[in-house]
Protein backbone atom coordinates (compact mmCIF):
# COMPACT_ATOMS: atom_id res chain seq x y z
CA UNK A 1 -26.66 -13.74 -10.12
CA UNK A 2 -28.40 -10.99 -12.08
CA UNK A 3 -30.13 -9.88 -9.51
CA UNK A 4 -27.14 -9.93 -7.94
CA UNK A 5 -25.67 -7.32 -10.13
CA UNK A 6 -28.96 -5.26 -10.20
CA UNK A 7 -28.75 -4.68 -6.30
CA UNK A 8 -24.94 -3.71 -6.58
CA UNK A 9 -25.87 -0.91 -9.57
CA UNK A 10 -28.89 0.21 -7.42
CA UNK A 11 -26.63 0.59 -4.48
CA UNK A 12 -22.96 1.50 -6.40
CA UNK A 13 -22.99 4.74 -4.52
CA UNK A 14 -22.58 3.29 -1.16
CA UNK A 15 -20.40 0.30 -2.02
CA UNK A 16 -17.04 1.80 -2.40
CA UNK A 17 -17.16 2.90 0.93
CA UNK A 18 -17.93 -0.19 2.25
CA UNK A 19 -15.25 -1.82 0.47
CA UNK A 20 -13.27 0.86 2.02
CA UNK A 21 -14.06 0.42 6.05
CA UNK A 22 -11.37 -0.45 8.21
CA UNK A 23 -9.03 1.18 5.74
CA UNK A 24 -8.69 4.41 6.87
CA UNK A 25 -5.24 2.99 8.45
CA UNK A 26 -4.34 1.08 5.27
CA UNK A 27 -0.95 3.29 4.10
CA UNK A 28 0.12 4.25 7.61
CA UNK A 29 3.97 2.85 8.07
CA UNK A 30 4.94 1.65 10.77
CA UNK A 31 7.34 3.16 13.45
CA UNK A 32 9.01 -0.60 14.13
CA UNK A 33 10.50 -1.57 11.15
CA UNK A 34 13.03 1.42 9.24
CA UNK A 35 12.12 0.64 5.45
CA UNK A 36 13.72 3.80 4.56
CA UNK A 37 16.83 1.85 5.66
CA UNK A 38 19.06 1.23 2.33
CA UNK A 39 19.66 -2.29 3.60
CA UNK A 40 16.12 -3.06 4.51
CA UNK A 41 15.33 -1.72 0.78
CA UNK A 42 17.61 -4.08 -0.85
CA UNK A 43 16.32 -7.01 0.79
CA UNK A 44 13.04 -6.13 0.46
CA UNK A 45 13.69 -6.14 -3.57
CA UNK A 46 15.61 -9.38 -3.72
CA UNK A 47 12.67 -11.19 -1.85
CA UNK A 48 10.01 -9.46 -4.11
CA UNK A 49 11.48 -9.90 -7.25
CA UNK A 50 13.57 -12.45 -7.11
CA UNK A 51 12.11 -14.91 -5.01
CA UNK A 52 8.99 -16.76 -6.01
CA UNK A 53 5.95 -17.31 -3.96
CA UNK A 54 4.77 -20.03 -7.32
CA UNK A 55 6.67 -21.77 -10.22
CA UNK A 56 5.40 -20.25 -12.99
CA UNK A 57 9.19 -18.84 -13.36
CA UNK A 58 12.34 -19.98 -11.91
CA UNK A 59 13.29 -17.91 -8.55
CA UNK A 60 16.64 -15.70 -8.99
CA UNK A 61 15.79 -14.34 -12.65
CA UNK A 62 14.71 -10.86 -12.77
CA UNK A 63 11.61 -10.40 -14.66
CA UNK A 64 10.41 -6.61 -15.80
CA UNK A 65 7.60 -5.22 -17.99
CA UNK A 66 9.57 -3.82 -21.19
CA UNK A 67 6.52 -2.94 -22.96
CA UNK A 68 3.74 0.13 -22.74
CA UNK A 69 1.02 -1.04 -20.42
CA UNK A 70 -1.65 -1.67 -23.16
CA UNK A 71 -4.07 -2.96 -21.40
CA UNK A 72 -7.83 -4.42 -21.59
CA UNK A 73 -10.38 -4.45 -18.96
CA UNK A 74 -14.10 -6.49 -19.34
CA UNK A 75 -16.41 -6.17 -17.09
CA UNK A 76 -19.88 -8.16 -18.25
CA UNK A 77 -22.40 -5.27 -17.18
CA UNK A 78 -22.72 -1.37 -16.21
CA UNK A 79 -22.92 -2.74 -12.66
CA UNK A 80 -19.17 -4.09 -12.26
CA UNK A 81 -18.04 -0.97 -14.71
CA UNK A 82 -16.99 1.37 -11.91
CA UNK A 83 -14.59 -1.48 -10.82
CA UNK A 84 -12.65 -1.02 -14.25
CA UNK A 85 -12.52 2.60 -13.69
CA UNK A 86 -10.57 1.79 -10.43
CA UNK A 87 -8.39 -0.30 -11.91
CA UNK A 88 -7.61 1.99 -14.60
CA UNK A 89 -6.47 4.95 -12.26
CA UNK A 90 -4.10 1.92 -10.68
CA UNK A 91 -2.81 1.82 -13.59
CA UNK A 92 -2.13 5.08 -14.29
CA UNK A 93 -0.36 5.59 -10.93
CA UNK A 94 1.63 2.41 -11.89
CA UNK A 95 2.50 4.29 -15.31
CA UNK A 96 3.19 7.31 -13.48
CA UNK A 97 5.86 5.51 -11.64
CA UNK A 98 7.25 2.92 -13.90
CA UNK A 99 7.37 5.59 -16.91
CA UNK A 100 5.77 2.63 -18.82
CA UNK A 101 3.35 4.19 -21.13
CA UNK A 102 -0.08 3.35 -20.58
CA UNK A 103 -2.82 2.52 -23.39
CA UNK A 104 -6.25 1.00 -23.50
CA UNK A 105 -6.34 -1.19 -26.55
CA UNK A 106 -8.88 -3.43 -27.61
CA UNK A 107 -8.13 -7.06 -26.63
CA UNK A 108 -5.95 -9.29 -28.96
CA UNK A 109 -4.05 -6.09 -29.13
CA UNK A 110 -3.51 -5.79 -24.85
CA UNK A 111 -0.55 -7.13 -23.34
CA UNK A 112 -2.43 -6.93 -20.02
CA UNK A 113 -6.01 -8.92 -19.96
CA UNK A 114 -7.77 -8.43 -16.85
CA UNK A 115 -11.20 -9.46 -16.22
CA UNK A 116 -13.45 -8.44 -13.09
CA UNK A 117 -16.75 -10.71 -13.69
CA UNK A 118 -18.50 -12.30 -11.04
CA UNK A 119 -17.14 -15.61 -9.68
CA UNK A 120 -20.05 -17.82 -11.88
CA UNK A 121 -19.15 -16.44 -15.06
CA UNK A 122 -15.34 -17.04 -14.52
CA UNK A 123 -15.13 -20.17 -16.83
CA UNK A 124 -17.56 -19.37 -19.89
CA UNK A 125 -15.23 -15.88 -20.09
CA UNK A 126 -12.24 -16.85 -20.22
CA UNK A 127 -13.25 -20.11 -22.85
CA UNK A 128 -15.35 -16.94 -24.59
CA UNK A 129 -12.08 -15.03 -25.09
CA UNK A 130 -9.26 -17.79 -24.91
CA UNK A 131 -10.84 -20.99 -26.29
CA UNK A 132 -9.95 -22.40 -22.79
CA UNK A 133 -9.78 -21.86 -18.74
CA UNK A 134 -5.98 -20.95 -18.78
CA UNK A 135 -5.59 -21.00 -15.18
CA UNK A 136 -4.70 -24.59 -13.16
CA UNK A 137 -7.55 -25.29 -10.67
CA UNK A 138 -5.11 -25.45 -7.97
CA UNK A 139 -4.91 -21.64 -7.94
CA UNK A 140 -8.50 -20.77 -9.05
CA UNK A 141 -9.79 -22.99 -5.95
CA UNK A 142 -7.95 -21.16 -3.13
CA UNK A 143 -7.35 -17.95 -4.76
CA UNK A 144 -9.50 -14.74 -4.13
CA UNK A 145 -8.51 -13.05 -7.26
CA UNK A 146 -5.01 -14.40 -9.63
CA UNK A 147 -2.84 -13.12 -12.39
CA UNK A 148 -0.26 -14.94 -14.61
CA UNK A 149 2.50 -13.79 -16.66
CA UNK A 150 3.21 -14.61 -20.70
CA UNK A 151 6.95 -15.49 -21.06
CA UNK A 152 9.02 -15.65 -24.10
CA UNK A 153 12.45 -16.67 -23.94
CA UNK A 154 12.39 -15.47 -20.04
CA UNK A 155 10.75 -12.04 -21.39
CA UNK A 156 7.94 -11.06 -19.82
CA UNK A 157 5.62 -10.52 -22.54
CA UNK A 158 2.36 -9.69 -20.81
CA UNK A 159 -0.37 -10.99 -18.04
CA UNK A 160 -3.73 -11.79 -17.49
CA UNK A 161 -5.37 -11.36 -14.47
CA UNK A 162 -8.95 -12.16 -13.25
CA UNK A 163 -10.65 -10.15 -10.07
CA UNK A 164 -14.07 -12.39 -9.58
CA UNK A 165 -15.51 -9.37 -7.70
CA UNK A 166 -18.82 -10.88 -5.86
CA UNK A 167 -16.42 -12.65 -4.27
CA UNK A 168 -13.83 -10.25 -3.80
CA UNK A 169 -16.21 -7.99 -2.32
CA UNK A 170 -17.22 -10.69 0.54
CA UNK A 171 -14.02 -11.30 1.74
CA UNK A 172 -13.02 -7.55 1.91
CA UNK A 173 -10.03 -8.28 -1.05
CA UNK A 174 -11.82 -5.60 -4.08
CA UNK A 175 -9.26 -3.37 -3.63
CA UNK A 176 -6.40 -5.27 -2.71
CA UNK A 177 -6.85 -7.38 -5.77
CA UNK A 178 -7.31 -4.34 -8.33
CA UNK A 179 -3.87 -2.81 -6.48
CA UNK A 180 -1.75 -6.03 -5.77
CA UNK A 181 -2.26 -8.26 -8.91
CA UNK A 182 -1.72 -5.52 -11.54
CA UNK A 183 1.78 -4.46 -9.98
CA UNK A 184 2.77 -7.94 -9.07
CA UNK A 185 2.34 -9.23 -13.07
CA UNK A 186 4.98 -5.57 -13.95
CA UNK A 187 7.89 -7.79 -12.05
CA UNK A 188 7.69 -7.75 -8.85
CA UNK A 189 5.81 -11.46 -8.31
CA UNK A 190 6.29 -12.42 -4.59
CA UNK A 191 4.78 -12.22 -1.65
CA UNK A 192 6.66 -11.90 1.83
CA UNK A 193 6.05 -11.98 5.55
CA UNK A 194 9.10 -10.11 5.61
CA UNK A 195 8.46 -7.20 3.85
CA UNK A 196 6.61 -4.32 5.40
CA UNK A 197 4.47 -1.83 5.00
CA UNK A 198 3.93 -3.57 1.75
CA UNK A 199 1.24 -4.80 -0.35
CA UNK A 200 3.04 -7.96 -1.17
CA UNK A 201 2.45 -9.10 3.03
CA UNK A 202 -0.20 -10.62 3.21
CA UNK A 203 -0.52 -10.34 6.52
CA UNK A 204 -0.07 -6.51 6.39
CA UNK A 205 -2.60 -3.79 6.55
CA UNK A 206 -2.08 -2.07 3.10
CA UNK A 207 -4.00 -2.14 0.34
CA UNK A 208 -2.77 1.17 -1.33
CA UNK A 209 0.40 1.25 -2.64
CA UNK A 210 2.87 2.10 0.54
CA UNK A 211 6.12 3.84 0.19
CA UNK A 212 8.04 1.01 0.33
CA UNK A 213 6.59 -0.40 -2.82
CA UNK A 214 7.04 2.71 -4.59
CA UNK A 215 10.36 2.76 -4.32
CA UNK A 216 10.78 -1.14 -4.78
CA UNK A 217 8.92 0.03 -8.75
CA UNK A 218 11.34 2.46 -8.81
CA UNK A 219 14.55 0.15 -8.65
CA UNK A 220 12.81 -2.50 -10.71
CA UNK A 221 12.32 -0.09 -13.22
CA UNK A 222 16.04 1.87 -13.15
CA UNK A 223 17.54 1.33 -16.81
CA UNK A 224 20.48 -0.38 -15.07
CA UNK A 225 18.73 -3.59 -14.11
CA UNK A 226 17.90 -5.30 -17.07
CA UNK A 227 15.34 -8.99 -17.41
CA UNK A 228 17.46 -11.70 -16.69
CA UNK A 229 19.81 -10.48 -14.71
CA UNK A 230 20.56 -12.63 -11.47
CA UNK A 231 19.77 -12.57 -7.96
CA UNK A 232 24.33 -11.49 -7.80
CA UNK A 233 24.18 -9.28 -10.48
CA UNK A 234 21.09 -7.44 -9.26
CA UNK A 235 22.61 -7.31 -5.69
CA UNK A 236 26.00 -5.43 -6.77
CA UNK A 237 23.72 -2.78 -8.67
CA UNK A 238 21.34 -1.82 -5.96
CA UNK A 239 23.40 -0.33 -3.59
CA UNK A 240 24.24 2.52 -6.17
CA UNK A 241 20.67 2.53 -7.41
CA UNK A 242 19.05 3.08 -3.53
CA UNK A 243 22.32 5.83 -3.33
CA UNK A 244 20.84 7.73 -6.32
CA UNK A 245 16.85 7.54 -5.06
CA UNK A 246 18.01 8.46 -1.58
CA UNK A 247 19.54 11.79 -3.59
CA UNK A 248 16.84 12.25 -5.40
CA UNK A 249 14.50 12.32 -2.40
CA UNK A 250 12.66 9.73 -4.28
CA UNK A 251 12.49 6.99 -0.59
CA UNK A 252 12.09 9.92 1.94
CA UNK A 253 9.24 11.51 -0.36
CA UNK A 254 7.71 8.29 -1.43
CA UNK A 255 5.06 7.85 1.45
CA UNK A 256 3.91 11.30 0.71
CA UNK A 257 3.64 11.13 -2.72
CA UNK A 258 1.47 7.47 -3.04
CA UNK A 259 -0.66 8.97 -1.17
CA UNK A 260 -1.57 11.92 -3.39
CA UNK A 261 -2.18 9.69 -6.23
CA UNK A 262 -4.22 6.91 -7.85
CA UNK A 263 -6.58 5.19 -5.50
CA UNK A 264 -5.16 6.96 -2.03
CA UNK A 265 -6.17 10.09 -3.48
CA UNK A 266 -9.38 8.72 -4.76
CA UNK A 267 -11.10 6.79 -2.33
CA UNK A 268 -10.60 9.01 0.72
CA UNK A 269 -7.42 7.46 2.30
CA UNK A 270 -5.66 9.37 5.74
């Protein structure tokens, strides 16, 4: 494994763009399906945050990050650093859209853990920092990369999310797992077939944030839907909430404006 990580910091410069090929189409909508659609919109919310892809929380409760995103990233070496850097202009964008402040704190005082080691040091970290693996097997056995939320009284009260990168890298998930995880764990926890051009398909192309899932932080994060409302209440609300981004210009600009930020902007994307 170390020399491993040696060949990855002796070749950093040309990994991010091979993490990057065949993504050059990643953010490009599609001409079949009208997300822009208020309808289509309002489904695509009720199946993303209402619905639930696991059990970890019942389906039909909304769930929304009420706190600043104060966050803490490890990485075990200067090899894997330039992965937290990624993740922490994600975050940013996600800040940038929620209006969720966004701190780096050390860790016992994040509410977001995340941890981007290599897929053999897993375990011993997260015993190192927790006292314990606090993720079932069921999930750490099939999943490329996994995040889980910290509830109190149906509050979500922060995440922790683990990226083991060698792996990551070899199945062509890095980026999708620094993008998807982190805004997943904010309140928006499923993942649908359905819903497209999202990053919550998996069977979809993106891996940047697409316009769709701008807008779907957007209405998650209006001050009229509040955690632990239900799947009804949210419904009569988001007709007049999709009226007032449609004003705004907010869905018809949000393609545009994704992809002058955060990782689109860095990494190249057309």
């Amino acid at each position: 494994m170390k020399r491993t990580i040696k060949r990855w910091a002796s070749s950093l410069t040309s990994l991010v763009p091979l993490l990057l090929s065949g993504m050059a189409d990643a953010a490009q909508t599609t001409s079949v399906h009208n997300w822009q659609a208020p309808s289509y919109i309002a489904s695509s919310f009720i199946k993303i945050a209402l619905q639930r892809e696991h059990e970890q929380v019942r389906s039909g409760i909304l769930l929304k990050w009420q706190n600043p995103i104060d966050y803490y990233i490890y990485t075990p070496n200067e090899a894997i650093a330039p992965f937290a850097a990624l993740m922490k202009t994600h975050l940013q964008q996600l800040s940038d859209i929620t209006g969720l402040p966004l701190r780096s704190v050390p860790f016992k005082q994040a509410r977001m853990q995340i941890f981007i080691v290599p897929q053999a040091q897993v375990d011993q970290t997260l015993i190192r920092f927790y006292g314990r693996q606090p993720f079932n097997k069921k999930i750490t056995s099939h999943a490329v990369c996994y995040g889980q939320v910290k509830l109190h009284n149906s509050v979500l009260q922060g995440a922790t999310i683990v990226i083991p990168i060698d792996n990551a890298i070899a199945k062509g998930k890095a980026i999708d797992c620094l993008i998807e995880e982190t805004t997943q764990v904010l309140g928006l926890p499923n993942d649908s077939d359905q819903v497209f051009p999202s990053i919550f398909n998996d069977h979809s192309i993106d891996r940047y944030l697409s316009g769709l899932d701008y807008v779907l932080l957007k209405i998650l994060f209006d001050s009229r839907l509040q955690t632990g409302m239900s799947t009804t209440e949210v419904q009569k609300l988001l007709p007049t909430i999709i009226k007032d981004l449609k004003q705004r210009g907010e869905i018809t600009g949000a393609e545009r404006k994704v992809r002058s930020e955060g990782l689109y902007r860095q990494l190249g994307g057309s």
